[in-house]
Structures are given as structure tokens and as C-alpha cells.
N, C-alpha and C. Protein backbone atom coordinates (compact mmCIF):
# COMPACT_ATOMS: atom_id res chain seq x y z
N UNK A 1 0.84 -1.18 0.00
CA UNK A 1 0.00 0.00 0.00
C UNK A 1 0.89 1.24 0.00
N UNK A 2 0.54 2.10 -0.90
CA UNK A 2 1.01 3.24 -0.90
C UNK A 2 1.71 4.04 0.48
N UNK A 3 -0.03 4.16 1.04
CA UNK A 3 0.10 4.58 2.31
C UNK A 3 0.64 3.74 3.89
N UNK A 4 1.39 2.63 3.72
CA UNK A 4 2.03 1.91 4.69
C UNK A 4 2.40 2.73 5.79
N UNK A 5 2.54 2.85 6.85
CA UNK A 5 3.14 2.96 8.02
C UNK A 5 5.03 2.08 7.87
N UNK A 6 4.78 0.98 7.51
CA UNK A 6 5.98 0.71 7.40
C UNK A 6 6.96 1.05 6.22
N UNK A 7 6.58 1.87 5.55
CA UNK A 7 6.97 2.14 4.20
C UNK A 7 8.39 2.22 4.79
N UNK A 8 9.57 1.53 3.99
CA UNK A 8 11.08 2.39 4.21
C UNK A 8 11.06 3.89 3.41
N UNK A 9 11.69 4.45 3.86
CA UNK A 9 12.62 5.93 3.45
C UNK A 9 12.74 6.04 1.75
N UNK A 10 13.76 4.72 1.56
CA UNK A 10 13.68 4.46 0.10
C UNK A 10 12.90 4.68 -0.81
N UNK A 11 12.11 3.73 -0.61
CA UNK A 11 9.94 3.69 -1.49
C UNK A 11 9.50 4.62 -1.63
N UNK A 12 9.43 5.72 -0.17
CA UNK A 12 8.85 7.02 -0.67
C UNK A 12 9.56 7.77 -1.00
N UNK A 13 10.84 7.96 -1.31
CA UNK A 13 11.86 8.75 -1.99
C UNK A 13 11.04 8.51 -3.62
N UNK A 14 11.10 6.91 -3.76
CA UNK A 14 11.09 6.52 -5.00
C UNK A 14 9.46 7.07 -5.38
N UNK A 15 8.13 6.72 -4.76
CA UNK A 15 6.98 7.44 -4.93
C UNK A 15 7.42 9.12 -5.18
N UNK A 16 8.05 9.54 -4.89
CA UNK A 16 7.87 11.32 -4.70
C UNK A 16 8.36 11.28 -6.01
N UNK A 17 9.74 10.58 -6.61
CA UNK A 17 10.02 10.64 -8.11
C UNK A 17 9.59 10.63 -8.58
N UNK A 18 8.50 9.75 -8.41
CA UNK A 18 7.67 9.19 -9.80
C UNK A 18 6.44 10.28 -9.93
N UNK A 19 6.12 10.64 -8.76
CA UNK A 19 5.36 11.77 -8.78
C UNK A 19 5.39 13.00 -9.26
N UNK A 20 6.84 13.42 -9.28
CA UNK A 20 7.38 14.52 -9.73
C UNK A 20 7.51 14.59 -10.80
N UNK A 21 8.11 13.59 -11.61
CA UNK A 21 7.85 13.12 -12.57
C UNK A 21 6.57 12.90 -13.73
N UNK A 22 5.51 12.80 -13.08
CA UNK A 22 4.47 12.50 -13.90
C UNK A 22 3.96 13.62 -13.92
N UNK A 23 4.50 14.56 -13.00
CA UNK A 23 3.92 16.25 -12.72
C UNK A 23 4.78 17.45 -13.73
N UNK A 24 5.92 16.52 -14.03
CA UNK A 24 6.47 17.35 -14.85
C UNK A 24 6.47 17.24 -16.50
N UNK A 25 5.63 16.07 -16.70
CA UNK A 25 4.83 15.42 -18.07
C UNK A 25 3.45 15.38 -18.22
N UNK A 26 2.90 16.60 -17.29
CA UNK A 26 2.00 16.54 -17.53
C UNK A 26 1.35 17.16 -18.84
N UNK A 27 2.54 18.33 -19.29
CA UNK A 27 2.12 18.90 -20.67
C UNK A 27 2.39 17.85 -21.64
N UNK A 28 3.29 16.74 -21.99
CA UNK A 28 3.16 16.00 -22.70
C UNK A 28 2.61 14.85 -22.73
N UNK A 29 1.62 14.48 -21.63
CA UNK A 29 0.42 13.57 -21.73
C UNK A 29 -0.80 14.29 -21.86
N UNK A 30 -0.95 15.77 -21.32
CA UNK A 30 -2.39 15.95 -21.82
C UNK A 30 -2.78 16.09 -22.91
N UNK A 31 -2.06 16.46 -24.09
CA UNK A 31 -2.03 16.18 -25.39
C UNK A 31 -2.24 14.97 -26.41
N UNK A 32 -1.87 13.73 -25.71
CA UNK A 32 -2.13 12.96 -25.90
C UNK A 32 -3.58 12.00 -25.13
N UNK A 33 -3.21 12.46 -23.97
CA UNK A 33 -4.63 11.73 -24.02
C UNK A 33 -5.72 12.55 -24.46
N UNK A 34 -5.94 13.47 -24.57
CA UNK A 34 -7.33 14.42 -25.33
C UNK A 34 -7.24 13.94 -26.99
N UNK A 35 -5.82 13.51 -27.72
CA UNK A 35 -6.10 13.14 -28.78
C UNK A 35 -6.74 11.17 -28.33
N UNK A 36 -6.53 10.77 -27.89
CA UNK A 36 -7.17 9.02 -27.51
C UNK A 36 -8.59 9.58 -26.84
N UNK A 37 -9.09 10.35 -26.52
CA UNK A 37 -10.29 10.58 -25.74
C UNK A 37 -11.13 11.06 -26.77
N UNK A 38 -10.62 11.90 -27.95
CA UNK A 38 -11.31 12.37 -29.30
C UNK A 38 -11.65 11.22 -30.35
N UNK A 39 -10.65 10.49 -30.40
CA UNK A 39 -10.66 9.21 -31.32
C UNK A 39 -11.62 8.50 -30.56
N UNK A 40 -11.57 8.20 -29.83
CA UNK A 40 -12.90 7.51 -28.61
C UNK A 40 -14.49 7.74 -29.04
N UNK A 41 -14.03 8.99 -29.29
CA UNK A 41 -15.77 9.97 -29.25
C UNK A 41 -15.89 9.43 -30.53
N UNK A 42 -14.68 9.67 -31.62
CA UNK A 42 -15.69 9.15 -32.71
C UNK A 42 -15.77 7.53 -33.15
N UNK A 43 -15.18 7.64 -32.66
CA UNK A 43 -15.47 5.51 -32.69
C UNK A 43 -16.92 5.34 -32.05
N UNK A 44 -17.41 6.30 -30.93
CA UNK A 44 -18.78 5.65 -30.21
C UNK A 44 -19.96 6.74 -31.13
N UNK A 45 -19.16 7.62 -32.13
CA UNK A 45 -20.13 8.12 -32.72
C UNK A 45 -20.49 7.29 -34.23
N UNK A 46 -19.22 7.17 -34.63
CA UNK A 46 -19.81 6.46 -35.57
C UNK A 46 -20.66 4.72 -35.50
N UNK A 47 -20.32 4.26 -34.69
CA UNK A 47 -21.04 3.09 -34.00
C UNK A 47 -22.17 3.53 -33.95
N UNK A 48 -22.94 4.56 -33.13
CA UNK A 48 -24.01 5.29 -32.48
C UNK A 48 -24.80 5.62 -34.22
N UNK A 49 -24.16 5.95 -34.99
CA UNK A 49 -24.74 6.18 -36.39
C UNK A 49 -25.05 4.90 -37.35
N UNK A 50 -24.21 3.80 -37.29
CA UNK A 50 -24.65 2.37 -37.95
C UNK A 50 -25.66 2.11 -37.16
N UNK A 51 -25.72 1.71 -35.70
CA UNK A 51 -27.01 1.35 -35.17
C UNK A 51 -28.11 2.03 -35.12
N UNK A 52 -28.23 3.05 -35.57
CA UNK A 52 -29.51 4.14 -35.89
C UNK A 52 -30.12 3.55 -37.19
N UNK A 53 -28.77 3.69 -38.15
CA UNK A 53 -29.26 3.51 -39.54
C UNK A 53 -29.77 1.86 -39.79
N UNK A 54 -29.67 1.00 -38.77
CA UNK A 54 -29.80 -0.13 -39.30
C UNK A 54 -31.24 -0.37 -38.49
N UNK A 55 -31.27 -0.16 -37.42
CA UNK A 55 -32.54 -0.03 -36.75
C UNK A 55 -33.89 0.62 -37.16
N UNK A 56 -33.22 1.47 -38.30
CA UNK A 56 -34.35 1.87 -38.67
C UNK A 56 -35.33 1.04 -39.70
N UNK A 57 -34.02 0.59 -40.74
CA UNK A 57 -33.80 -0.04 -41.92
C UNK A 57 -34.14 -1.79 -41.91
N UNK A 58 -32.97 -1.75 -41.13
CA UNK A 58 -32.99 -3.58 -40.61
C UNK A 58 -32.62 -4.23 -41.35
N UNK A 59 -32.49 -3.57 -42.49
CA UNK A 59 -31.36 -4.83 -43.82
C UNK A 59 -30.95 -3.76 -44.42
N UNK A 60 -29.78 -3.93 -44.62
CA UNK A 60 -29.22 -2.82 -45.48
C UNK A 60 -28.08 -3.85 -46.46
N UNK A 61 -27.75 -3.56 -47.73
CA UNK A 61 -26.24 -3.46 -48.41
C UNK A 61 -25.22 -2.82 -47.65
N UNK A 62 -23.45 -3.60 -48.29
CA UNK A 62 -22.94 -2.64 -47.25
C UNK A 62 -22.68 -1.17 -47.87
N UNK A 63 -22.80 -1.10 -49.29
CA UNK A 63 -22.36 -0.11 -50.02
C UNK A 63 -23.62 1.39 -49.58
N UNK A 64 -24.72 0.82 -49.42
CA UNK A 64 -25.63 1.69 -49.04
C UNK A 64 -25.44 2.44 -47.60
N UNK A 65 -25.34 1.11 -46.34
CA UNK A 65 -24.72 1.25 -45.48
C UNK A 65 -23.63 2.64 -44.80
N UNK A 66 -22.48 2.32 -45.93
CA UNK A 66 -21.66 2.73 -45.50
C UNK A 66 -21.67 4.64 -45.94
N UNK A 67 -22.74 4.89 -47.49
CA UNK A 67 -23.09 5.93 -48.07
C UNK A 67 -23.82 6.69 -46.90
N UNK A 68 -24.83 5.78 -46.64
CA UNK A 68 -26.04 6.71 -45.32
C UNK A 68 -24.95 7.70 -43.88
N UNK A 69 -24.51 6.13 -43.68
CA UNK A 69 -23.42 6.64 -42.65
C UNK A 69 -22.68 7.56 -42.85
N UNK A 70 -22.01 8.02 -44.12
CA UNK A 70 -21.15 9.33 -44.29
C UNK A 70 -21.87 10.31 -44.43
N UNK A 71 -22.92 10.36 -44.96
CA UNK A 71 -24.20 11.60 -45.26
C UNK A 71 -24.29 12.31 -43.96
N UNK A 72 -24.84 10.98 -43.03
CA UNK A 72 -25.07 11.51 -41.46
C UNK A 72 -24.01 11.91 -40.68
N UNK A 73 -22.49 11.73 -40.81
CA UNK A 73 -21.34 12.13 -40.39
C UNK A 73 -20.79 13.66 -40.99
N UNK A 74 -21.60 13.45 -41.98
CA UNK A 74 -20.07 14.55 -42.73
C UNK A 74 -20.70 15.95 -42.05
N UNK A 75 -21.65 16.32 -41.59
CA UNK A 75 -22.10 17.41 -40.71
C UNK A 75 -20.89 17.67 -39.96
N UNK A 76 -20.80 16.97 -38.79
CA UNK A 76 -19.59 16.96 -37.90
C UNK A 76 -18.09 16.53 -38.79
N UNK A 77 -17.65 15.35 -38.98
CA UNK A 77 -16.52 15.27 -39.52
C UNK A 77 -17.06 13.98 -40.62
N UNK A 78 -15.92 13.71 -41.73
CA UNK A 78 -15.85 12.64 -42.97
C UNK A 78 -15.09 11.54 -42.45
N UNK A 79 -15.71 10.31 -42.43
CA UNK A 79 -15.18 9.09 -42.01
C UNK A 79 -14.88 8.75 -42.61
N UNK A 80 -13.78 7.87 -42.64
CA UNK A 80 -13.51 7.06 -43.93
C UNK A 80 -14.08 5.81 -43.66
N UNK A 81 -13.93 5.31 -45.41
CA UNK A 81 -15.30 3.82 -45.34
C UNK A 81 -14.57 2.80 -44.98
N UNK A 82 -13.50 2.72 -44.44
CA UNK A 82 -12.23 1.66 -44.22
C UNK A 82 -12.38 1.87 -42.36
N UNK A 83 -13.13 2.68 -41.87
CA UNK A 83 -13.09 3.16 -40.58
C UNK A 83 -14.44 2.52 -40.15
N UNK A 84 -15.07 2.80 -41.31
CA UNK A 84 -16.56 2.37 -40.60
C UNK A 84 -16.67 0.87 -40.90
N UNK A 85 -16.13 0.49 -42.39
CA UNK A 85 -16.16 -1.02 -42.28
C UNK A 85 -15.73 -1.93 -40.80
N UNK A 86 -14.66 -1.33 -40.63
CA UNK A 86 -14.42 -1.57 -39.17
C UNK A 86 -14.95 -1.80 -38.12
N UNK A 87 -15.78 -0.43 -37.73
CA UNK A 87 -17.05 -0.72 -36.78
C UNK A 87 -17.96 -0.99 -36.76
N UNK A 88 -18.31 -1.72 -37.84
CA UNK A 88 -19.36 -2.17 -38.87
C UNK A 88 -19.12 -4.14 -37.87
N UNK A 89 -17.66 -4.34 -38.31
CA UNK A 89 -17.14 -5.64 -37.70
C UNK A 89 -17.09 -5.50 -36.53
N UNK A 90 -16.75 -4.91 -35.97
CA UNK A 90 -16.69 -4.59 -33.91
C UNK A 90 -18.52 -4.88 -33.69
N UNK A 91 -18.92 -4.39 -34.82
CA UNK A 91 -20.62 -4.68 -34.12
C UNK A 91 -21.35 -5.93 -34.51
N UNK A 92 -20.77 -6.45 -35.31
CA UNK A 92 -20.86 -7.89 -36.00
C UNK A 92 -20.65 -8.61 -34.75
N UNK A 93 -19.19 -8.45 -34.29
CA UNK A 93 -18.77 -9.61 -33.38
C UNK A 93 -19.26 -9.15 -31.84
N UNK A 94 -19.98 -8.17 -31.23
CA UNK A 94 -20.62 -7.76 -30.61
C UNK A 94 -22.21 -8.11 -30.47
N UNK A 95 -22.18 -9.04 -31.56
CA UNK A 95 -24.07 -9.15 -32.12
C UNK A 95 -25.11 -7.83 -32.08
N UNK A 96 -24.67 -7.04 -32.57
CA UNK A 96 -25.65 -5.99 -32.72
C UNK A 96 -26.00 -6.29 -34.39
N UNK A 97 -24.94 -6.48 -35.10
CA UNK A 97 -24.97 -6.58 -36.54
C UNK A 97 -25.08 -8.20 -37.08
N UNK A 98 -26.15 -8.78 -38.08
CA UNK A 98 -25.48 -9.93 -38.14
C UNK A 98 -25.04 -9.90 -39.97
N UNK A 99 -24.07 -10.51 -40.84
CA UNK A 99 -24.57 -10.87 -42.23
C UNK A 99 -25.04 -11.80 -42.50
N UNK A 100 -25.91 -11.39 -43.81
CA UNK A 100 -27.14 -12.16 -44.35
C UNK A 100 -26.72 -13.49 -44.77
N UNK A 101 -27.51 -14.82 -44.84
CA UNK A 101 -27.54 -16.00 -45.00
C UNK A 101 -27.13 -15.98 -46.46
N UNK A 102 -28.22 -15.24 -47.14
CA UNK A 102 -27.70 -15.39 -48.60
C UNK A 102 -26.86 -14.42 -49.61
N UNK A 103 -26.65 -13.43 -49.00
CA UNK A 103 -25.44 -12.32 -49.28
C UNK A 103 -24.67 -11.83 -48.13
N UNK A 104 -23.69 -11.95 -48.38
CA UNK A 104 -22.77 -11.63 -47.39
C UNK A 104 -22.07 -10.27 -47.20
N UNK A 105 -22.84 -9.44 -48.59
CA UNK A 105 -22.63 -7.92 -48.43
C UNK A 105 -23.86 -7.25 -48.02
N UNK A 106 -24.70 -7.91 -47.47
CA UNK A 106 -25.63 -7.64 -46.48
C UNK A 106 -25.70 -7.69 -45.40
N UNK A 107 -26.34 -6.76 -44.18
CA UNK A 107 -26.22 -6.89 -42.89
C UNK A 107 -27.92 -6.80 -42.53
N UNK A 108 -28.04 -7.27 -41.33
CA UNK A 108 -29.65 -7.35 -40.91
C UNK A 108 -28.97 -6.98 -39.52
N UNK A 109 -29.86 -6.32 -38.82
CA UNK A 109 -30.28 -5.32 -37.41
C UNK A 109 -30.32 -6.82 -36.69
N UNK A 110 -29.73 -7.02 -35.43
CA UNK A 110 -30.28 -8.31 -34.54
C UNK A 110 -30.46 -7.17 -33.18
N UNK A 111 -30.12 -6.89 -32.58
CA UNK A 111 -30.71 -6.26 -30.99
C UNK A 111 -31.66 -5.59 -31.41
């Protein structure tokens, strides 16, 4: 535990480093994590936009698919279709998405 009573001298020498340390990087991690916290947002946005469009739809092509989805994105920012195919598969193997029995460039709505 951090907070030990028996802590040696050493340990918390070595805690205060590391502390000081992470205090003195803090300008070069907040930069980075606000860029992983942005990429975040749009990974749960564009997700948040296939399951709209398919829920509504419930069978879609993927070529149609992936058209609707940029229409409804490009307001805010342009996805690329190599981005969404992607989360297209994250929602496949998630079972939100399944493909069709008899085309496989088809997707059907399952939740």
C-alpha cells in the first residue's frame, strides 16, 4: 500500500520521483490523451450512427450502409469507409450486426 506505516525511506523517496515526474509530463500527456479521448468519441459516434441507420432499416447493403453513414457524419466530420467497415465488424462480433444468409454484403439489425 502506498500509504504503509511501514513504508522504508527508500519507497517514498522513490513514490515522490515518480510523482514529480508524472507532474512534470503533464504537458506531454495531456495532449495525448485528449487526442485518444477524441478518437474515442468518434469511434462511439460512428457506431451510435450504424445502429440508428440499421434499426431503422434492418437490412441494409454494405455499399448503401456505409453511403447513409457518411451523409449523417459529414455534418460533424468525414469518415472514412475503411473506418466504418471496421465498426461495422466490432458490431458484428458484438451481435448488434449480423450478415445475411444469402449475401454476405448484407447486414440485418439483430438487438
Amino acid at each position: 500500500c502506498l500509504c504503509s506505516p511501514y513504508m522504508s525511506m527508500q519507497s517514498l523517496y522513490v513514490y515522490a520521483v515518480l510523482i514529480w515526474i508524472l507532474f512534470e509530463m503533464r504537458s506531454l500527456l495531456f495532449p495525448f490523451l485528449q487526442t485518444a479521448l477524441l478518437l474515442l468519441n468518434l469511434v462511439f459516434r460512428i457506431e451510435a450512427c450504424i445502429v440508428r441507420i440499421m434499426k431503422a432499416r434492418k437490412k441494409l447493403p454494405h455499399n448503401v450502409l456505409i453511403t447513409e453513414c457518411t451523409e449523417q457524419l459529414k455534418a460533424r466530420f468525414l469518415p472514412s469507409p475503411v473506418v466504418i467497415k471496421k465498426r461495422i465488424e466490432g458490431l458484428i462480433e458484438r451481435d448488434y450486426l449480423a450478415r445475411s444468409a444469402e449475401d454476405r454484403k448484407v447486414y440485418t439489425y439483430v438487438a
